[in-house]
N, C-alpha and C. Protein backbone atom coordinates (compact mmCIF):
# COMPACT_ATOMS: atom_id res chain seq x y z
N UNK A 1 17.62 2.95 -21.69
CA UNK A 1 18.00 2.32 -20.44
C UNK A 1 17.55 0.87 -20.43
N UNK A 2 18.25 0.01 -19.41
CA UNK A 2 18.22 -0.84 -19.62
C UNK A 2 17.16 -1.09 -18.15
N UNK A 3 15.95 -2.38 -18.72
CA UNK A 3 14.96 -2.85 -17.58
C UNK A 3 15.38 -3.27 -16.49
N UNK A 4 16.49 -3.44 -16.63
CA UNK A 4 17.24 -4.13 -15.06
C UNK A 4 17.16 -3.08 -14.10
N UNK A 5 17.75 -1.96 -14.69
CA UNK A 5 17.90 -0.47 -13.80
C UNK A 5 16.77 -0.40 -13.24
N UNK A 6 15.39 -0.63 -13.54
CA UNK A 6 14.22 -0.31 -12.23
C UNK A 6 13.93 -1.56 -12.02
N UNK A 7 14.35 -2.98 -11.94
CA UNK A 7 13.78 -4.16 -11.63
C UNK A 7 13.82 -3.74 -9.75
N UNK A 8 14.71 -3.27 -9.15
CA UNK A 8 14.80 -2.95 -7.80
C UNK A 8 14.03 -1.44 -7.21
N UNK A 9 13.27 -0.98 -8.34
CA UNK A 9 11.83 0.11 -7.95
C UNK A 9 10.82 -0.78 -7.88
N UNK A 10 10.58 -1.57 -8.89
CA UNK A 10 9.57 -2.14 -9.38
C UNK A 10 8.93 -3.33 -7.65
N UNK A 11 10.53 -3.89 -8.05
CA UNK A 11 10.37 -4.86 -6.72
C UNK A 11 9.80 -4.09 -5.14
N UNK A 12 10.78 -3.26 -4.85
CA UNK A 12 10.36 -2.23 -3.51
C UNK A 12 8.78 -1.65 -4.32
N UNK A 13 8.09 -1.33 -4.89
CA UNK A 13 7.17 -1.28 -5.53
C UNK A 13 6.43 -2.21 -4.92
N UNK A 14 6.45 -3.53 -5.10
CA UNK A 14 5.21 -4.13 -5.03
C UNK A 14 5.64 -4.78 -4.01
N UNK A 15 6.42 -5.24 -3.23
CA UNK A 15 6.61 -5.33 -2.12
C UNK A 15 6.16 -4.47 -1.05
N UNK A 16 5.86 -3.40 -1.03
CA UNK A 16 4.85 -1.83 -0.73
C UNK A 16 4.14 -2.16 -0.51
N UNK A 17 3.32 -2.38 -1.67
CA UNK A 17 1.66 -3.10 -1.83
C UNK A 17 1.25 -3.99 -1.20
N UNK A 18 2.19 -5.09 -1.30
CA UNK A 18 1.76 -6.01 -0.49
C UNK A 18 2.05 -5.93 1.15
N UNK A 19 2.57 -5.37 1.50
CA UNK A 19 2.78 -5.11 3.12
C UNK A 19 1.95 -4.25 3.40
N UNK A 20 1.21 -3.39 2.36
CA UNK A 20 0.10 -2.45 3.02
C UNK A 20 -1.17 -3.24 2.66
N UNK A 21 -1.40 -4.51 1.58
CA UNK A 21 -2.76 -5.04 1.65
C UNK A 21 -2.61 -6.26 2.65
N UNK A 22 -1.67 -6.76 3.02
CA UNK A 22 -1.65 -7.60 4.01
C UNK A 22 -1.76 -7.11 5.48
N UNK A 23 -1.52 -5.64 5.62
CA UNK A 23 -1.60 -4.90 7.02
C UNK A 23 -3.26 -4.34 7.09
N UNK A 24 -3.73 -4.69 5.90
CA UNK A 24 -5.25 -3.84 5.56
C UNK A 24 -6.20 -5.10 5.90
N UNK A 25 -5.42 -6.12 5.24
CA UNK A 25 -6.21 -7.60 5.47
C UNK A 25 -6.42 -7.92 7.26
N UNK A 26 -5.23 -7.44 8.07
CA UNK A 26 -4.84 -8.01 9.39
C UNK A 26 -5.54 -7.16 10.49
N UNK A 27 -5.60 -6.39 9.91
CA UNK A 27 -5.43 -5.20 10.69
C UNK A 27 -6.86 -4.73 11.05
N UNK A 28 -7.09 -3.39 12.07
CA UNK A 28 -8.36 -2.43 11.65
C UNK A 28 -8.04 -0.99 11.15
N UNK A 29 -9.12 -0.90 10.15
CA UNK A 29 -8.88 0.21 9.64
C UNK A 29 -9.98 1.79 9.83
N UNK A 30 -9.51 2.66 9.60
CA UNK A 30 -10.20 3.68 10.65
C UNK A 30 -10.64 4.80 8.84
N UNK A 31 -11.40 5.51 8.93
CA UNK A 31 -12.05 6.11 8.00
C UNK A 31 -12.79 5.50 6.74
N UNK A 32 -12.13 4.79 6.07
CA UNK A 32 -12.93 3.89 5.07
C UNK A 32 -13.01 2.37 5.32
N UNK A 33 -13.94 1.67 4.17
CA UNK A 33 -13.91 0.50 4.83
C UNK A 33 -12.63 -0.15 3.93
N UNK A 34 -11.91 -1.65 4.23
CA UNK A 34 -11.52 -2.43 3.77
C UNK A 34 -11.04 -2.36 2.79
N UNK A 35 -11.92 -2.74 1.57
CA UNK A 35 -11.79 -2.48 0.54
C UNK A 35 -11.72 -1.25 -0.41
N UNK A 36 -12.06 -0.16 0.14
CA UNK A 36 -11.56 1.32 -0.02
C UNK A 36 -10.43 1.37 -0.04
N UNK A 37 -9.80 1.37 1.03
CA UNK A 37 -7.93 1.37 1.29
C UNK A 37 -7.20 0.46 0.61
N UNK A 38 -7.59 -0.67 -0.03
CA UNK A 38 -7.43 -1.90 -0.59
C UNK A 38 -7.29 -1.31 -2.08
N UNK A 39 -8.21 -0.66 -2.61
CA UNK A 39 -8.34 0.00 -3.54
C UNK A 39 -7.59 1.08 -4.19
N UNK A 40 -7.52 2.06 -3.34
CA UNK A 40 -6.36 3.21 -2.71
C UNK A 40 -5.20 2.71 -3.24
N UNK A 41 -4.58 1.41 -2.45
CA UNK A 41 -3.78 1.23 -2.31
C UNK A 41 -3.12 0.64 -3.80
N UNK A 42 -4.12 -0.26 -4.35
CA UNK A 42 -3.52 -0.74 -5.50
C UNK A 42 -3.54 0.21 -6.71
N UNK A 43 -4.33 1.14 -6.67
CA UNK A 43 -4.86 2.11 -8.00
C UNK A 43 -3.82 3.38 -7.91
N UNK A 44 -2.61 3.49 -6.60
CA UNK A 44 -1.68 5.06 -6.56
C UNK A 44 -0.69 4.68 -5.93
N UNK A 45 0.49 3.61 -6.47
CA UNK A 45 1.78 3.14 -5.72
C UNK A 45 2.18 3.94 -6.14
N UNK A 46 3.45 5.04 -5.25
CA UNK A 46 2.92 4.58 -3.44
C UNK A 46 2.36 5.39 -2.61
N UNK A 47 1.86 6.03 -3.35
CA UNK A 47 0.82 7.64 -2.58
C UNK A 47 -0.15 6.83 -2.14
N UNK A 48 -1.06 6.22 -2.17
CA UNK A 48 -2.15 5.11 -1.78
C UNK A 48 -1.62 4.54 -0.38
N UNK A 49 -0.45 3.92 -0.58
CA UNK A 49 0.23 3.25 0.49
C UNK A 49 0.87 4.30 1.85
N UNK A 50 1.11 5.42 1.24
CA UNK A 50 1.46 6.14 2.26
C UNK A 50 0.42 6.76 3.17
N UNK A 51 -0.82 7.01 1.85
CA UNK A 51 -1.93 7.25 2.75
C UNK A 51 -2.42 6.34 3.62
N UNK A 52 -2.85 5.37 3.24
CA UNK A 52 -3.05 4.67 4.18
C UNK A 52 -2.13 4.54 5.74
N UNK A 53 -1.25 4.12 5.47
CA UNK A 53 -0.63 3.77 6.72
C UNK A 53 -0.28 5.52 7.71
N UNK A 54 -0.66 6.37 7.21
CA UNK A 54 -1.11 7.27 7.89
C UNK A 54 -1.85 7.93 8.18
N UNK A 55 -3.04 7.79 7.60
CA UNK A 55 -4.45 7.88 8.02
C UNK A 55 -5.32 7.03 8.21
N UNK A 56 -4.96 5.90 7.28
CA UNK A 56 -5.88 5.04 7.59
C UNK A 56 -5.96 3.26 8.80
N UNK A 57 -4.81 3.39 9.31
CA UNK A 57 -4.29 2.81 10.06
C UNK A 57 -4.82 2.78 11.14
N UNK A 58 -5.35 1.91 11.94
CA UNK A 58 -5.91 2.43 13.63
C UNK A 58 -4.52 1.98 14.50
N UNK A 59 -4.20 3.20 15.29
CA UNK A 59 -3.42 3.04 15.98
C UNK A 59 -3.53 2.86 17.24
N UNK A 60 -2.57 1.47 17.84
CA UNK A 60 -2.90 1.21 19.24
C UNK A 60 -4.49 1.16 19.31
């Protein structure tokens, strides 16, 4: 296969990441600290990212 075929995973990929470390940066976060979720997030795209923004998210 050709690399082009996942250049648009790859992209939604890290575009992911970055909307969940920039929402981690902005934001407050509820069970771990900061850099935990930060961590999470970069070390299990996109299981990391999903966790977070549903557990680790403070809502309202």
């Amino acid at each position: 296969m050709e690399w082009a075929a996942f250049a648009p995973i790859i992209v939604l990929g890290v575009a992911f990441v970055v909307y969940c470390l920039v929402d981690i940066v902005r934001g407050e976060v509820q069970h771990l600290p900061k850099w935990a979720w930060a961590a999470i997030c970069l070390l299990s795209v996109p299981l990391g990212g999903i966790v977070y923004l549903l557990l680790g998210r403070r809502q309202g």
